[in-house]
PDB file of N, CA and C in Angstrom:
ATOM      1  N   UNK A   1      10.054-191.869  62.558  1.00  0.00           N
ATOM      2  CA  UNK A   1      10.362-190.460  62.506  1.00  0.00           C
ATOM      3  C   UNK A   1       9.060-189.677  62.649  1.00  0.00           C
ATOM      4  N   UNK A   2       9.154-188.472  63.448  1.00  0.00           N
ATOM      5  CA  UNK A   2       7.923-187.891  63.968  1.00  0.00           C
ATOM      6  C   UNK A   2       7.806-186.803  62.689  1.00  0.00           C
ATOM      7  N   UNK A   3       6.838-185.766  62.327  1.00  0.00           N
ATOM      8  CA  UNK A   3       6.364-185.255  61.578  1.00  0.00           C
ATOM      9  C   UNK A   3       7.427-184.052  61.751  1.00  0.00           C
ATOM     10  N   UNK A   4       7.674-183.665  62.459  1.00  0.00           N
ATOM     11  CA  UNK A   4       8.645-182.166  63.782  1.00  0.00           C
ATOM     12  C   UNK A   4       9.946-182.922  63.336  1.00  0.00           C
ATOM     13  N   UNK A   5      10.234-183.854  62.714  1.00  0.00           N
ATOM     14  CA  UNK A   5      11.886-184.825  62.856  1.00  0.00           C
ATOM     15  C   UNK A   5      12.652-185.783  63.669  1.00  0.00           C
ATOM     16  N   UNK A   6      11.929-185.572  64.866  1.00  0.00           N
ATOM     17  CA  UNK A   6      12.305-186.434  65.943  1.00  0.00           C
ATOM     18  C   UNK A   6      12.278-187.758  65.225  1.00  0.00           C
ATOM     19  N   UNK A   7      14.014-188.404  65.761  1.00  0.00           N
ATOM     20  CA  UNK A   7      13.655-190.110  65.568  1.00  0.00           C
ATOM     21  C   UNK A   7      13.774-190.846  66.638  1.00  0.00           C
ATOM     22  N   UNK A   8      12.604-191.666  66.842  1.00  0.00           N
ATOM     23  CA  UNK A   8      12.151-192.814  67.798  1.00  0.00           C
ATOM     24  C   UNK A   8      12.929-193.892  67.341  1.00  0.00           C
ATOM     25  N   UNK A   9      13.607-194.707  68.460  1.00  0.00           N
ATOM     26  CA  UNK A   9      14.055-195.942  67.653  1.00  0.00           C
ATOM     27  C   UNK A   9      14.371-196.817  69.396  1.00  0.00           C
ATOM     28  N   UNK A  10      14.265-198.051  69.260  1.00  0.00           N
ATOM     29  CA  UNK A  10      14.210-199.096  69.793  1.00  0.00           C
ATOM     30  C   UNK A  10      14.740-199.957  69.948  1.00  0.00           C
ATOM     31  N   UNK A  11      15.591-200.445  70.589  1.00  0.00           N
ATOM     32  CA  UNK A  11      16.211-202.200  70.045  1.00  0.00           C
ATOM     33  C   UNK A  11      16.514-202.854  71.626  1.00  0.00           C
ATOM     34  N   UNK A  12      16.903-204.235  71.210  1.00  0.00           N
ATOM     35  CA  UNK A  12      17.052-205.295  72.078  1.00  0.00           C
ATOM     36  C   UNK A  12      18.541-204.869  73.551  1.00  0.00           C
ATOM     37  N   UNK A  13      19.578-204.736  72.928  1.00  0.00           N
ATOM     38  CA  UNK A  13      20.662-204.422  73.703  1.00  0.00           C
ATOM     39  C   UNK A  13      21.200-202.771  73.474  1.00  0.00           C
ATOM     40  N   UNK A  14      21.028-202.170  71.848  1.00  0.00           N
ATOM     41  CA  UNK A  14      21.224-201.117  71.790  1.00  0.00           C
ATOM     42  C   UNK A  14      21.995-200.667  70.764  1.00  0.00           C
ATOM     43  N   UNK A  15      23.308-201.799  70.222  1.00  0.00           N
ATOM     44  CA  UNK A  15      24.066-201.781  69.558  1.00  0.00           C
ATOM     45  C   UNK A  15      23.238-200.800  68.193  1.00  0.00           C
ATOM     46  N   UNK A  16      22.251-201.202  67.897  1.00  0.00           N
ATOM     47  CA  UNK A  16      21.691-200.687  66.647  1.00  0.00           C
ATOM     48  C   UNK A  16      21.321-199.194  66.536  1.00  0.00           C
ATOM     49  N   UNK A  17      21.076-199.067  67.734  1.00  0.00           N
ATOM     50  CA  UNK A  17      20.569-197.600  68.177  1.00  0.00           C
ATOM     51  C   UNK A  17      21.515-196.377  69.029  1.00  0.00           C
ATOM     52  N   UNK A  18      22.650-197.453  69.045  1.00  0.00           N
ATOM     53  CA  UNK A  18      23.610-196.107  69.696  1.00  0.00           C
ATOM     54  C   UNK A  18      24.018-195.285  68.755  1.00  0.00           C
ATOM     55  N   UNK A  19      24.832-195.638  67.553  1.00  0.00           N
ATOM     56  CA  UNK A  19      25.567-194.543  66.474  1.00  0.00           C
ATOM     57  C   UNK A  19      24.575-193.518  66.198  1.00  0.00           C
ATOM     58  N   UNK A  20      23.444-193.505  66.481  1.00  0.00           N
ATOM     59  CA  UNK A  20      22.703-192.705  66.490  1.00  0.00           C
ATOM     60  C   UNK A  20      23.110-191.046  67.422  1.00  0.00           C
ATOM     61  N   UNK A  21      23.261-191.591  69.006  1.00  0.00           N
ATOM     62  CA  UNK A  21      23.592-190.688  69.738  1.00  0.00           C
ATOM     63  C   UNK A  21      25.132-190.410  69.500  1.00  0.00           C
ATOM     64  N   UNK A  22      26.287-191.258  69.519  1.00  0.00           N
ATOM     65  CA  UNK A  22      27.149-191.136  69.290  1.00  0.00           C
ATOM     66  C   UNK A  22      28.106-192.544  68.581  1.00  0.00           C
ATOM     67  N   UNK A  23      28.912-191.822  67.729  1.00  0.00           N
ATOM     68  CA  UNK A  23      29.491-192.754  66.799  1.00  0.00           C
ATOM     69  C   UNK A  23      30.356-192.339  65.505  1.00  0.00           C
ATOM     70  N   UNK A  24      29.388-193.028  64.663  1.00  0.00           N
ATOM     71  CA  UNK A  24      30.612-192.586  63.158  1.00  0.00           C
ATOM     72  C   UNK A  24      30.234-190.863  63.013  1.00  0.00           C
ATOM     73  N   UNK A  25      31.361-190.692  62.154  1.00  0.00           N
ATOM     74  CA  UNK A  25      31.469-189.644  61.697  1.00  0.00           C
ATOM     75  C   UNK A  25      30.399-189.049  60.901  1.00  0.00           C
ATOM     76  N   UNK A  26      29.714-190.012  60.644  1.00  0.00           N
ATOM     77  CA  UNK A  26      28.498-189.635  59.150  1.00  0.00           C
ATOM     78  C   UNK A  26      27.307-190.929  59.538  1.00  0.00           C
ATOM     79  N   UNK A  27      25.842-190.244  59.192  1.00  0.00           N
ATOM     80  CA  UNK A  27      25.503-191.685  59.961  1.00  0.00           C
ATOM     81  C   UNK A  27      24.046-191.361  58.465  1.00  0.00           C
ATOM     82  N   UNK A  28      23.649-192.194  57.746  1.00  0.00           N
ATOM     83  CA  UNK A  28      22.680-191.935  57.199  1.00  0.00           C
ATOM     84  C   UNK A  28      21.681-192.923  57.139  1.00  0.00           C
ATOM     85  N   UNK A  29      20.423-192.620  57.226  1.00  0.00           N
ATOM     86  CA  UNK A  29      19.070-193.429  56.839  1.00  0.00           C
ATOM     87  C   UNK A  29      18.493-193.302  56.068  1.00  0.00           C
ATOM     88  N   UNK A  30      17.500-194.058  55.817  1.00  0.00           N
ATOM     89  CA  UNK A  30      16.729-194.102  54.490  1.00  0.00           C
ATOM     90  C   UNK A  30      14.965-194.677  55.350  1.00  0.00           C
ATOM     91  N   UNK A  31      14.110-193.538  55.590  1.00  0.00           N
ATOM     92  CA  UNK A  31      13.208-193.790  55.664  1.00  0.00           C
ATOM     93  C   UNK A  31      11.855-194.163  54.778  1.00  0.00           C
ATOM     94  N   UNK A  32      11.170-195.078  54.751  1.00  0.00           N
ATOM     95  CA  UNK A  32      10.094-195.158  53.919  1.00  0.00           C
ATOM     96  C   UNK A  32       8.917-194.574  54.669  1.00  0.00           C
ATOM     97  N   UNK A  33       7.942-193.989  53.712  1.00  0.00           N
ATOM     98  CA  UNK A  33       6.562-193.535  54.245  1.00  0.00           C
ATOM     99  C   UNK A  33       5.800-194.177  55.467  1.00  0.00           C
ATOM    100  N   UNK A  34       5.884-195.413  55.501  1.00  0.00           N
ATOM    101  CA  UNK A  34       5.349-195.964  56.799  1.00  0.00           C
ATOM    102  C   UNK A  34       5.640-195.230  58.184  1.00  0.00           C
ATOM    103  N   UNK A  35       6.893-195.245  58.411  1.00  0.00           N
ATOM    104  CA  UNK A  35       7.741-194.793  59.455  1.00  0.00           C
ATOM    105  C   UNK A  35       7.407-193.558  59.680  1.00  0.00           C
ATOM    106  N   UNK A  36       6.487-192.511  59.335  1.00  0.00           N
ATOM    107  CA  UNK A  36       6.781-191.490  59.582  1.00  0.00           C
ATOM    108  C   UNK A  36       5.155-191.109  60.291  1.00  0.00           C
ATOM    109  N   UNK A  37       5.385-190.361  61.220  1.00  0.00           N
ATOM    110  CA  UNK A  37       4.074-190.478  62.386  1.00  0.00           C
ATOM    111  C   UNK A  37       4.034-189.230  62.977  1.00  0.00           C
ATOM    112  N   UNK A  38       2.749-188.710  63.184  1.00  0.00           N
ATOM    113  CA  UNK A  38       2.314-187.587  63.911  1.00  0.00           C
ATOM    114  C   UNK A  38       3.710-187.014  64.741  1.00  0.00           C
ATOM    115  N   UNK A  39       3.619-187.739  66.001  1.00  0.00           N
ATOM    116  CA  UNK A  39       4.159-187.335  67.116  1.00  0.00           C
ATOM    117  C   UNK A  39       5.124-188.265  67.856  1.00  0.00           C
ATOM    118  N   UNK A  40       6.152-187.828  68.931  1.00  0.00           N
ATOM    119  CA  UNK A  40       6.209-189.392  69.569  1.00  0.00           C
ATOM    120  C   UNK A  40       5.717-190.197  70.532  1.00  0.00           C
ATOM    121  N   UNK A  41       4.359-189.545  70.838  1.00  0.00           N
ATOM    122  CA  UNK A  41       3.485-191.092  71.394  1.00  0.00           C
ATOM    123  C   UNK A  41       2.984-191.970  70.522  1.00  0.00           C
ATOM    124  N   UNK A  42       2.398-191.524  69.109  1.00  0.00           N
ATOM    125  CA  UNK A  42       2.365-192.064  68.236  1.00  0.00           C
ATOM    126  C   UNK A  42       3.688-192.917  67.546  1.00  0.00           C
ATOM    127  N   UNK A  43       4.477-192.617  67.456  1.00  0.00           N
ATOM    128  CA  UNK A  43       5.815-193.504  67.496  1.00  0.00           C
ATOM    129  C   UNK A  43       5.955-194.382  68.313  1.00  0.00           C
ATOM    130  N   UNK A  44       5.596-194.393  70.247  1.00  0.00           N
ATOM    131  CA  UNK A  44       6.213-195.146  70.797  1.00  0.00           C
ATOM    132  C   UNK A  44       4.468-196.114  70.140  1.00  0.00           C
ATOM    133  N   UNK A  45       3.465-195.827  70.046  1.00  0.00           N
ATOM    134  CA  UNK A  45       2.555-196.720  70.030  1.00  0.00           C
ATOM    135  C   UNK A  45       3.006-197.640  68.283  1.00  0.00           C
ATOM    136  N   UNK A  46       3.178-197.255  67.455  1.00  0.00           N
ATOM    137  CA  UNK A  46       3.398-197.744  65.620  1.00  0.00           C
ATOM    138  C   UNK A  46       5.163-199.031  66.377  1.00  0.00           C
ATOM    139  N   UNK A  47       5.594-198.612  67.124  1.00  0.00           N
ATOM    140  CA  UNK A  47       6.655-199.200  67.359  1.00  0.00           C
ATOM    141  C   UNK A  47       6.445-200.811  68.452  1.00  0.00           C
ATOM    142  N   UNK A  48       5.310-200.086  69.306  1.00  0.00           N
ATOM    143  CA  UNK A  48       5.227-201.043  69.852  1.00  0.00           C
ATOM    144  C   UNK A  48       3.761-202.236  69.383  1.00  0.00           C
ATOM    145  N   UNK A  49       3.365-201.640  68.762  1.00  0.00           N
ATOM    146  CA  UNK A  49       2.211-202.719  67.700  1.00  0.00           C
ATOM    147  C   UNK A  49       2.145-203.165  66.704  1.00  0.00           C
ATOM    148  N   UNK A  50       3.545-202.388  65.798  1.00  0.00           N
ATOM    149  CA  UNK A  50       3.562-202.902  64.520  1.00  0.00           C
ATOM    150  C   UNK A  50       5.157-203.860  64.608  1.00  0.00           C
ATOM    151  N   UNK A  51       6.051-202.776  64.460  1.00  0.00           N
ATOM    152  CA  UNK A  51       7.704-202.892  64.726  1.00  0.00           C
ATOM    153  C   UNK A  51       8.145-203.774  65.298  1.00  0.00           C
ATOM    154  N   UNK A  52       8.072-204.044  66.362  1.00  0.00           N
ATOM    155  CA  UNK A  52       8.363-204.462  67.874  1.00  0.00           C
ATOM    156  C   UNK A  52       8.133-206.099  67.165  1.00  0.00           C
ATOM    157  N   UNK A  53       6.902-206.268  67.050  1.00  0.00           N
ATOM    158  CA  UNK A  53       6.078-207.644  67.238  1.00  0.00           C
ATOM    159  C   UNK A  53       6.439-208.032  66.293  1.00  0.00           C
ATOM    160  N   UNK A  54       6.802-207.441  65.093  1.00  0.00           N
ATOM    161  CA  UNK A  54       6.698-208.604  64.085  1.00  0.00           C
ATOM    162  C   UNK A  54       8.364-208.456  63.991  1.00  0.00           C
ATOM    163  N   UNK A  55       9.555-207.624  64.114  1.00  0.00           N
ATOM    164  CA  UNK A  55      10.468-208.034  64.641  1.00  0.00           C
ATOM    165  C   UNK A  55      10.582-209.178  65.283  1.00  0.00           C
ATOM    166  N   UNK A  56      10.073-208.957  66.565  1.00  0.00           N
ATOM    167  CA  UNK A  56      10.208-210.794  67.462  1.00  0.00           C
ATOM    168  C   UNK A  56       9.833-211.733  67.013  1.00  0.00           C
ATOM    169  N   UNK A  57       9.145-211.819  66.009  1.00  0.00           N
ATOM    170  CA  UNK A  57       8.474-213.281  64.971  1.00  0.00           C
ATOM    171  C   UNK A  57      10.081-213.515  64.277  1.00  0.00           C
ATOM    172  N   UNK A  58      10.641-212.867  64.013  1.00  0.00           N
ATOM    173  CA  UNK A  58      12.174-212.987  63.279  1.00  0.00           C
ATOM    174  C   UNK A  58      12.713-214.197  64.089  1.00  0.00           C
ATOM    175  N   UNK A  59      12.617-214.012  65.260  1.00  0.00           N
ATOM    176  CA  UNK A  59      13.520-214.233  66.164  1.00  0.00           C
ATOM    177  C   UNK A  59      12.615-216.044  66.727  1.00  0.00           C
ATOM    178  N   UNK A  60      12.803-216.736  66.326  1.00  0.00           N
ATOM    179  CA  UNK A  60      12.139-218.035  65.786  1.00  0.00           C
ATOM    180  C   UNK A  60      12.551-218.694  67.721  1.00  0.00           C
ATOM    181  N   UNK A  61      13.981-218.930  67.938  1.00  0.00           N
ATOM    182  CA  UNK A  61      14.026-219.100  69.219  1.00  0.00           C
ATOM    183  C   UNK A  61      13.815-218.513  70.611  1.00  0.00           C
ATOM    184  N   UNK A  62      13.126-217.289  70.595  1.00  0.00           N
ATOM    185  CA  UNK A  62      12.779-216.228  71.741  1.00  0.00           C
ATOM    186  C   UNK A  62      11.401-216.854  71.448  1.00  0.00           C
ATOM    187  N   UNK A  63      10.545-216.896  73.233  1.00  0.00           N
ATOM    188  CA  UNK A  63       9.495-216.765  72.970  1.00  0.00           C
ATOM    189  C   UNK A  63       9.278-216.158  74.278  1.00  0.00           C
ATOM    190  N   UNK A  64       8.461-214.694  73.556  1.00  0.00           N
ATOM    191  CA  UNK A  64       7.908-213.734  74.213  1.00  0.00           C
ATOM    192  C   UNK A  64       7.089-213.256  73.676  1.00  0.00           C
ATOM    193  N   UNK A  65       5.429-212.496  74.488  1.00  0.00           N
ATOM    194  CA  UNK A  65       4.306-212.518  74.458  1.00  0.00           C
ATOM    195  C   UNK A  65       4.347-212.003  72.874  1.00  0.00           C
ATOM    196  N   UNK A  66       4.919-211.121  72.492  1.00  0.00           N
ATOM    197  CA  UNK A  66       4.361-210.298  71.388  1.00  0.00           C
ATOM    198  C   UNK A  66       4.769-211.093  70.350  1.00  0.00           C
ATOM    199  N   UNK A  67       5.470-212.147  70.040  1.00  0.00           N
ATOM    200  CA  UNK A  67       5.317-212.690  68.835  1.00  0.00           C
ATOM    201  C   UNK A  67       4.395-213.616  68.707  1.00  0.00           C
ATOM    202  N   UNK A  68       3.630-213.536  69.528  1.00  0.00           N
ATOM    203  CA  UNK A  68       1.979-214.417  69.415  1.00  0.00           C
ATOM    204  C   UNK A  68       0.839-213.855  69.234  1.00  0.00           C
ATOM    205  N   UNK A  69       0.838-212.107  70.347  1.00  0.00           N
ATOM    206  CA  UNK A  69      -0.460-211.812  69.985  1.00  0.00           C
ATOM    207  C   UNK A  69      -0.287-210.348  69.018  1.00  0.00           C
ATOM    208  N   UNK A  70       0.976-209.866  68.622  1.00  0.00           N
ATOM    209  CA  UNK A  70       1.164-209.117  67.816  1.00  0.00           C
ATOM    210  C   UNK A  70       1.321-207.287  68.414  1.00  0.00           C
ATOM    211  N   UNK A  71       0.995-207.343  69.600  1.00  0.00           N
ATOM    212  CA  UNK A  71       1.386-206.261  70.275  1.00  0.00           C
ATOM    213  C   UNK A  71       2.162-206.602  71.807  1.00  0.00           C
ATOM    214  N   UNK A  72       3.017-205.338  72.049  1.00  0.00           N
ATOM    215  CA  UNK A  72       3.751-205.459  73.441  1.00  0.00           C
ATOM    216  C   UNK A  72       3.096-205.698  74.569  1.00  0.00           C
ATOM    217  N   UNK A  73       3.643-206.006  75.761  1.00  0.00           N
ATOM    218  CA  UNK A  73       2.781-206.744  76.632  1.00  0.00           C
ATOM    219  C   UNK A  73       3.722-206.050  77.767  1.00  0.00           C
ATOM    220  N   UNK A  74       4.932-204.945  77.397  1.00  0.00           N
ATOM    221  CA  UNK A  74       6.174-205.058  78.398  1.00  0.00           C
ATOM    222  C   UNK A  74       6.237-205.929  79.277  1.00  0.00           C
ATOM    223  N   UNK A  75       6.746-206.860  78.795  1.00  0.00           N
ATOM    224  CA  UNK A  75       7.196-207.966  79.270  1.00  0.00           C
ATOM    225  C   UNK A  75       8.372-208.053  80.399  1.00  0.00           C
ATOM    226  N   UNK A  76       8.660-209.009  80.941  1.00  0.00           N
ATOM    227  CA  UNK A  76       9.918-208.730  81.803  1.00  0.00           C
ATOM    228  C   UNK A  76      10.659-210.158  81.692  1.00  0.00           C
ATOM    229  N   UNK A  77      10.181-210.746  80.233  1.00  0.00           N
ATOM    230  CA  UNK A  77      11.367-211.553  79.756  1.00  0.00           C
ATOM    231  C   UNK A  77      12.707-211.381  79.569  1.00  0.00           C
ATOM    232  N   UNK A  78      13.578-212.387  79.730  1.00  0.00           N
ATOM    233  CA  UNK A  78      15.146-212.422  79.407  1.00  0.00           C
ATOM    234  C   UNK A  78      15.673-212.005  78.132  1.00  0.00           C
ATOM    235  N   UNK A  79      14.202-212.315  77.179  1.00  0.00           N
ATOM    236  CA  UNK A  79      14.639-212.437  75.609  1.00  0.00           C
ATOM    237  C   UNK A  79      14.164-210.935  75.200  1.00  0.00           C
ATOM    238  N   UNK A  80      13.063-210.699  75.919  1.00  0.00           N
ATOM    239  CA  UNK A  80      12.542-208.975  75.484  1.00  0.00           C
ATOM    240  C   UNK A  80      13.516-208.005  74.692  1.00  0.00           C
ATOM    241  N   UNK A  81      13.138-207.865  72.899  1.00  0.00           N
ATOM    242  CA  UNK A  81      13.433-206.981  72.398  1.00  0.00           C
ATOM    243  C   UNK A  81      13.069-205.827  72.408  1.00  0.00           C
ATOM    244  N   UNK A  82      12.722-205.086  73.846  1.00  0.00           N
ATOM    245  CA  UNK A  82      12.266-203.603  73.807  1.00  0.00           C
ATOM    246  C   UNK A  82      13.453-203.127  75.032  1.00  0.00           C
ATOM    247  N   UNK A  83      14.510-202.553  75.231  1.00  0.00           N
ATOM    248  CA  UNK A  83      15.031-202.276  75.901  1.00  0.00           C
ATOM    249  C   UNK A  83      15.809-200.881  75.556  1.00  0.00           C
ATOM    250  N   UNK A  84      16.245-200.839  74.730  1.00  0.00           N
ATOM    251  CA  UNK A  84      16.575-199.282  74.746  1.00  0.00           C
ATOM    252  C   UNK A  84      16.319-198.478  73.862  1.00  0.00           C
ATOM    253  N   UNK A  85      15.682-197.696  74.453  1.00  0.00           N
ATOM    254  CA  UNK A  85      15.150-196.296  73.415  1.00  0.00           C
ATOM    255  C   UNK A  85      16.289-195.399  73.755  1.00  0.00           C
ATOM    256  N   UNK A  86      16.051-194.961  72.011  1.00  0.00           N
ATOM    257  CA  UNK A  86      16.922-193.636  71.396  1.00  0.00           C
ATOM    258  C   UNK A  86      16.031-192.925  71.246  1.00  0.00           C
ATOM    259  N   UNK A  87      16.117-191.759  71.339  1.00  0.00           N
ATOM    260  CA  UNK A  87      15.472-190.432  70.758  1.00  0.00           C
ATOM    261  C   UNK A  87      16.065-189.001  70.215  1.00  0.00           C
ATOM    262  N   UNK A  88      16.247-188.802  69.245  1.00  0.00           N
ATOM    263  CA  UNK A  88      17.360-188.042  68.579  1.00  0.00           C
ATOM    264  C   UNK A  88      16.487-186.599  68.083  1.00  0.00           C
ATOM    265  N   UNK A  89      16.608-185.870  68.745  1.00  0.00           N
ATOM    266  CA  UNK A  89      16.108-184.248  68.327  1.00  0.00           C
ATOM    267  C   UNK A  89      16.951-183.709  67.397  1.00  0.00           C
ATOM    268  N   UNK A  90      17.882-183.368  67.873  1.00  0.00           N
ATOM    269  CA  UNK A  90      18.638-182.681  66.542  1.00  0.00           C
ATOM    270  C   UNK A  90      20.130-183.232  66.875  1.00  0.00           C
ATOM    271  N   UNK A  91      21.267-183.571  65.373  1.00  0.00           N
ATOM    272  CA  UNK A  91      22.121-184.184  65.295  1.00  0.00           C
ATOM    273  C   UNK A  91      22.996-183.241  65.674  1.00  0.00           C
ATOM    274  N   UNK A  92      24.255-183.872  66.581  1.00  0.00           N
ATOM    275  CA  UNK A  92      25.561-183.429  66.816  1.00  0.00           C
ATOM    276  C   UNK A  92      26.736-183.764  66.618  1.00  0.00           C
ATOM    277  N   UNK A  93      27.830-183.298  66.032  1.00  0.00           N
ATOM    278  CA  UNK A  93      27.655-182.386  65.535  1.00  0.00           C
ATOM    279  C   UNK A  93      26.473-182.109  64.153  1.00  0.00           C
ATOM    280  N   UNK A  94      26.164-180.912  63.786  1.00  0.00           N
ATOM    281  CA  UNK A  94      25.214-180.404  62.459  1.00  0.00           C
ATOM    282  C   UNK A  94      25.191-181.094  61.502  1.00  0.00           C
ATOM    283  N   UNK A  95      24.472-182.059  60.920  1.00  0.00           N
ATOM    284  CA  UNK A  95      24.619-182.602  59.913  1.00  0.00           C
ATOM    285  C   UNK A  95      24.900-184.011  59.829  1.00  0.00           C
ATOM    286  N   UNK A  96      25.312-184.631  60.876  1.00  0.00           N
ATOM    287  CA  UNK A  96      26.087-185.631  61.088  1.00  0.00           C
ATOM    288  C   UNK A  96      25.176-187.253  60.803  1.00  0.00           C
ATOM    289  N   UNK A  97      23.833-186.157  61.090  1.00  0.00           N
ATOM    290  CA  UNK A  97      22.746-187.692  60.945  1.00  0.00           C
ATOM    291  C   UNK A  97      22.593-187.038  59.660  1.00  0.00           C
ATOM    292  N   UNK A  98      21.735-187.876  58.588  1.00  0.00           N
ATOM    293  CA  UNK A  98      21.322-187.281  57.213  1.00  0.00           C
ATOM    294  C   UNK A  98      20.112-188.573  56.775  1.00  0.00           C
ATOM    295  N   UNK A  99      19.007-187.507  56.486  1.00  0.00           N
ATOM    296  CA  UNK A  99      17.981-188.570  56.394  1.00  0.00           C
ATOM    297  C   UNK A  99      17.455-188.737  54.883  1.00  0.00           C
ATOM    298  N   UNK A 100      17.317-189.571  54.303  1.00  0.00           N
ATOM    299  CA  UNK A 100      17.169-189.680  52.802  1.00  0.00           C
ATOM    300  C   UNK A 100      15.336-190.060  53.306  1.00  0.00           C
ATOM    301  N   UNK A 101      14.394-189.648  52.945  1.00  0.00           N
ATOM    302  CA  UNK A 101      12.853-190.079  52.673  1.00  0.00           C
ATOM    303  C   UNK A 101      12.876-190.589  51.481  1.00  0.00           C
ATOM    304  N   UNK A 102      12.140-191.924  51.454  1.00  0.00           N
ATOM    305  CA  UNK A 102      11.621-192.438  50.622  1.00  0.00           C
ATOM    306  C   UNK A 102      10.092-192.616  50.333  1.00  0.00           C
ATOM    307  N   UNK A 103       9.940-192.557  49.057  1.00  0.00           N
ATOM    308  CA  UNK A 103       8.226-192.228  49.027  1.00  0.00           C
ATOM    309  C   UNK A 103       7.398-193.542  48.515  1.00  0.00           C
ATOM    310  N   UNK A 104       7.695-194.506  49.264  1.00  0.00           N
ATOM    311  CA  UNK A 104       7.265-195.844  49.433  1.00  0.00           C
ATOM    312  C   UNK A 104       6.938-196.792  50.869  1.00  0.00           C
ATOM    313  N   UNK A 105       6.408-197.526  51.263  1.00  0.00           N
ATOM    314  CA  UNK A 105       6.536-198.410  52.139  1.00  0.00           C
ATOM    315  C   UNK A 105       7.920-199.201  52.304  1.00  0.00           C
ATOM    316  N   UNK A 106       8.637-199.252  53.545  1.00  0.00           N
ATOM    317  CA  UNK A 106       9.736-200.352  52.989  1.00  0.00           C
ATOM    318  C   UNK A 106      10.012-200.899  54.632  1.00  0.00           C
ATOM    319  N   UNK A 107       9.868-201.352  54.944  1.00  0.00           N
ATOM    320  CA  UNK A 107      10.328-202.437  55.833  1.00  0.00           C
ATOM    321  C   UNK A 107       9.048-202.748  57.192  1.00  0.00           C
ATOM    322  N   UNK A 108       9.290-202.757  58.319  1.00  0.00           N
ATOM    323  CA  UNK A 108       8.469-202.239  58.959  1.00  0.00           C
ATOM    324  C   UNK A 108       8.335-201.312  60.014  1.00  0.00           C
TER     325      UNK A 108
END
């Protein structure tokens, strides 16, 4: 999440990142202090050096560049977990996203 509100978000096929643009009726998050960044080049960069990479270490049977050297490489692997970006300015209808801040570190 950018400083302005914008949320940056990322995933493999998308499933995770669509209800975002459209979906449930009510959609809420819970951000920790980490997550939250200047701007969104600064987002796409915290996403793709921190997020991204150690995500793909999860993923024990994919092997693609960034779960070795710890940053993206945009890859043009089969297994590549960087494929669709969301970017959410303001929720539609009003209200519909709802963001809880948390004043801790919590995931990555």
């Amino acid at each position: 999440m950018t400083e302005s509100g914008y949320l940056v978000n990322l995933d493999m096929v998308g499933n995770r990142v669509a209800p975002l643009a459209l979906g449930p009726e009510h959609v809420v998050l819970f951000i920790g202090t980490n997550k939250i960044v200047k701007d969104t080049p600064e987002a796409f960069h915290r996403i793709k050096t921190i997020a991204a990479p150690l995500n793909a270490k999860r993923h024990t049977n994919f092997k693609i560049p960034c779960q070795t050297t710890s940053i993206c490489h945009d890859c043009k692997s089969n297994q590549r977990i960087c494929n669709s970006w969301v970017i959410t300015e303001k929720s539609f209808p009003k209200h519909r996203i709802k963001i809880i801040l948390i004043n801790q570190e919590l995931g990555y």
